[in-house]
Protein backbone atom coordinates (compact mmCIF):
# COMPACT_ATOMS: atom_id res chain seq x y z
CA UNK A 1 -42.05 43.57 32.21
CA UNK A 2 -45.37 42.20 30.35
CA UNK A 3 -46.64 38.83 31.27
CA UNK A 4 -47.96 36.18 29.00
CA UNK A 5 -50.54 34.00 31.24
CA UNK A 6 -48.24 33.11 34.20
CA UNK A 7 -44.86 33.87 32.03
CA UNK A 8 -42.83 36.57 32.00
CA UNK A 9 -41.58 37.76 28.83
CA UNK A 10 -38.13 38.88 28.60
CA UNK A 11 -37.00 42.79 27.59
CA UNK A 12 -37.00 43.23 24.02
CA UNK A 13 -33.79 44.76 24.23
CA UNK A 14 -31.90 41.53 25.52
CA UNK A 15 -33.63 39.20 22.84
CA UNK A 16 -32.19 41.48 20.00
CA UNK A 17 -29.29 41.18 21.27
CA UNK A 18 -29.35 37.27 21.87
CA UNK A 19 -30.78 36.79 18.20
CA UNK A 20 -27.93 38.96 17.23
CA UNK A 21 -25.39 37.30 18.94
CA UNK A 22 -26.69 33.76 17.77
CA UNK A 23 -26.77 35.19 14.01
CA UNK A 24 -22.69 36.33 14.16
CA UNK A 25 -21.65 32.84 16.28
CA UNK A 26 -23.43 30.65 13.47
CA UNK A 27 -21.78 32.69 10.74
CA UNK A 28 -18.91 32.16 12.25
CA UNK A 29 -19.13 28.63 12.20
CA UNK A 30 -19.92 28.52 8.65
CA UNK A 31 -17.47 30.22 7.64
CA UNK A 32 -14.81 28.75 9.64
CA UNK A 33 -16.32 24.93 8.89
CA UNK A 34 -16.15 25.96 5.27
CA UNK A 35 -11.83 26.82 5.83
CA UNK A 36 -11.93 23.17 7.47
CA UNK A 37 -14.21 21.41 4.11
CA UNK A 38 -11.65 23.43 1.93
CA UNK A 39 -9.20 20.54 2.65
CA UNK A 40 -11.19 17.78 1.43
CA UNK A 41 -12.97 17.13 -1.50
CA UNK A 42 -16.54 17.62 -0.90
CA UNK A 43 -18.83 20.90 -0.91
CA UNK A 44 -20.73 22.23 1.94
CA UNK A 45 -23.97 21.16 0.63
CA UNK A 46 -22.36 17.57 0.55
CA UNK A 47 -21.41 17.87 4.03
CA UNK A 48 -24.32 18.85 4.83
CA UNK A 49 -26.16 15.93 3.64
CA UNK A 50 -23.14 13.13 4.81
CA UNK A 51 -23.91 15.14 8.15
CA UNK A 52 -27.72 13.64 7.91
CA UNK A 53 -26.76 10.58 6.77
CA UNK A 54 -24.49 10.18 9.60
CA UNK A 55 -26.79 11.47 12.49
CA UNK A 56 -30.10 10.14 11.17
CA UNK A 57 -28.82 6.61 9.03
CA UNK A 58 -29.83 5.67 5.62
CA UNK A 59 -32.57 8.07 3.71
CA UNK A 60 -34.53 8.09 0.74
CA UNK A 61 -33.79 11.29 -1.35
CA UNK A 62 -37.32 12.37 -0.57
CA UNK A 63 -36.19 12.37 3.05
CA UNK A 64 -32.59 13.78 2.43
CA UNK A 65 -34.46 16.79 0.32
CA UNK A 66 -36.95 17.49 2.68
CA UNK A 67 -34.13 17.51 5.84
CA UNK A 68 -31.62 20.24 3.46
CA UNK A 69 -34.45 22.02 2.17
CA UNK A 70 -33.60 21.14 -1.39
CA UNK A 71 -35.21 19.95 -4.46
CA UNK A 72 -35.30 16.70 -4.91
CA UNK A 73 -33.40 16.98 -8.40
CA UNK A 74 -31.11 19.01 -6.32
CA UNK A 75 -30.64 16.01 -3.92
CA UNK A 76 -30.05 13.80 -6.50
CA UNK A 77 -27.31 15.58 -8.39
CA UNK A 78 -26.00 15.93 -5.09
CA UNK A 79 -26.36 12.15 -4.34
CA UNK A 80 -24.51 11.70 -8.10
CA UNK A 81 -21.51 13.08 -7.56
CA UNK A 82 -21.27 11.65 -3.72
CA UNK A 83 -22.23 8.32 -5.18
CA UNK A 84 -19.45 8.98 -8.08
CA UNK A 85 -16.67 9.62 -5.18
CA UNK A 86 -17.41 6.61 -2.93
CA UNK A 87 -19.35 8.62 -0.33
CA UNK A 88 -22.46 7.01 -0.56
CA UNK A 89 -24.21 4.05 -2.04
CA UNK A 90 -27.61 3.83 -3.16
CA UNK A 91 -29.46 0.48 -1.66
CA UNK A 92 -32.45 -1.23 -2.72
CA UNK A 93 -35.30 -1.14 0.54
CA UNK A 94 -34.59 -4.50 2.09
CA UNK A 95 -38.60 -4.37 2.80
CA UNK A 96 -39.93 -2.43 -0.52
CA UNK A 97 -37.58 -2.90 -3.50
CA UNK A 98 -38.82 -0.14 -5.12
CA UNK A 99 -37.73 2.15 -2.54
CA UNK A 100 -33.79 3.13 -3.06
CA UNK A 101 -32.46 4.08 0.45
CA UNK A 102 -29.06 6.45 0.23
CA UNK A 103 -26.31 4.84 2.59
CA UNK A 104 -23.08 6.72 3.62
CA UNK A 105 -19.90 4.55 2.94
CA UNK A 106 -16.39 4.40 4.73
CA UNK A 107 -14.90 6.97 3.65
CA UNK A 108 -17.93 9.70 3.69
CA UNK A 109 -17.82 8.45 7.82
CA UNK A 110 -14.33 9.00 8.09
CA UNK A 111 -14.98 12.71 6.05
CA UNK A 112 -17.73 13.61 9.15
CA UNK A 113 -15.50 12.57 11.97
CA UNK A 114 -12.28 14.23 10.82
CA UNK A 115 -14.38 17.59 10.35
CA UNK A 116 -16.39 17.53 13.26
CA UNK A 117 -13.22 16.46 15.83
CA UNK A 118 -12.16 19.90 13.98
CA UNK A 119 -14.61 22.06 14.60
CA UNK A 120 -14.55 20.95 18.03
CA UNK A 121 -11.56 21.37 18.42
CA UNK A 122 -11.73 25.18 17.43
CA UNK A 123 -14.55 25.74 19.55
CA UNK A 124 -12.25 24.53 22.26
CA UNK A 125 -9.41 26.94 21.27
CA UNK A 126 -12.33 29.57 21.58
CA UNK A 127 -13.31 28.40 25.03
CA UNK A 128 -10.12 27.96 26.36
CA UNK A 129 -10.11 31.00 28.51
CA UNK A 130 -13.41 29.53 30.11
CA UNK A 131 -14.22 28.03 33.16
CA UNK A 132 -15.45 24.37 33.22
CA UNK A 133 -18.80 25.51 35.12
CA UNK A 134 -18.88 28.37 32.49
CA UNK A 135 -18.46 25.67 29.63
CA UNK A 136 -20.97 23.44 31.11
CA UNK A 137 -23.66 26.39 31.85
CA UNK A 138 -23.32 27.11 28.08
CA UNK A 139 -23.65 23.85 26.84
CA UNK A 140 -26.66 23.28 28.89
CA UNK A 141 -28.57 26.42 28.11
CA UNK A 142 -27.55 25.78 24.49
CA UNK A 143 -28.97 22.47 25.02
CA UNK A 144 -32.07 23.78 26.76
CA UNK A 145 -32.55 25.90 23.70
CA UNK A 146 -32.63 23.72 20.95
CA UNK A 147 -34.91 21.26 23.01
CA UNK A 148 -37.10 24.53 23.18
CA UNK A 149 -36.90 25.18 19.52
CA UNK A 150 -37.35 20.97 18.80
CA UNK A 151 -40.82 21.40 20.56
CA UNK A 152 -42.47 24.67 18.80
């Protein structure tokens, strides 16, 4: 095994097949959060961005476009039709009136909880054959992981 200053590094072998493994699992996701959007009216893009809006709180389009990776006409065609189905309001900044702020509504909150109490609820089907300590050693390497990924 080589060593980076006082750090091992890890066989190639097993982070091929981590990355690998990590690739299928979020595919999997997708695909099954996109059977669970399939019963509501929104697209996965809008999800996406009610998803944001929910975590993070109101956002400029600027913002909401830089967090999806989007164009910011993108964004705001996006914002249009959310805006046209009661999603989401735009707001004038309470401190800057020239800045519009996008705020999620009602029933875009209720559209966020009813999908994510879904998808958890699938992953718990998944893990059902697991141990709690197996559970909990997953969700805090997963956790460990992202805090990892946060930090680069």
């Amino acid at each position: 095994m080589e060593t980076k200053g006082t750090r091992e590094l890890h066989p190639a072998g097993v982070m091929a097949d981590i990355e690998k493994d990590l690739r299928y699992i979020s595919g999997i996701i997708k695909q099954k959060g996109r059977e669970i959007l399939s019963q509501y009216t929104i697209t996965p893009p809008q999800f996406i961005a009610l998803q944001w809006l929910f975590e993070v709180g109101d956002m400029t389009i600027g913002e909401l476009s830089n967090k999806m990776y989007l164009a910011c006409s993108t964004t705001t065609d996006l914002v249009d039709r959310m805006e046209k189905n009661e999603l989401v309001m735009r707001v004038k900044d309470e401190n800057d009136r020239r800045v519009v702020r996008i705020h999620l509504l009602q029933e875009g909150e209720r559209i966020i909880e009813d999908v994510i109490k879904k998808r958890q609820h699938y992953l718990q089907e998944v893990l059902m054959d697991s141990t709690e300590e197996e559970v909990r050693s997953l969700s805090n390497h997963l956790r460990k992981l992202h805090n990892e990924m946060k930090s680069e």
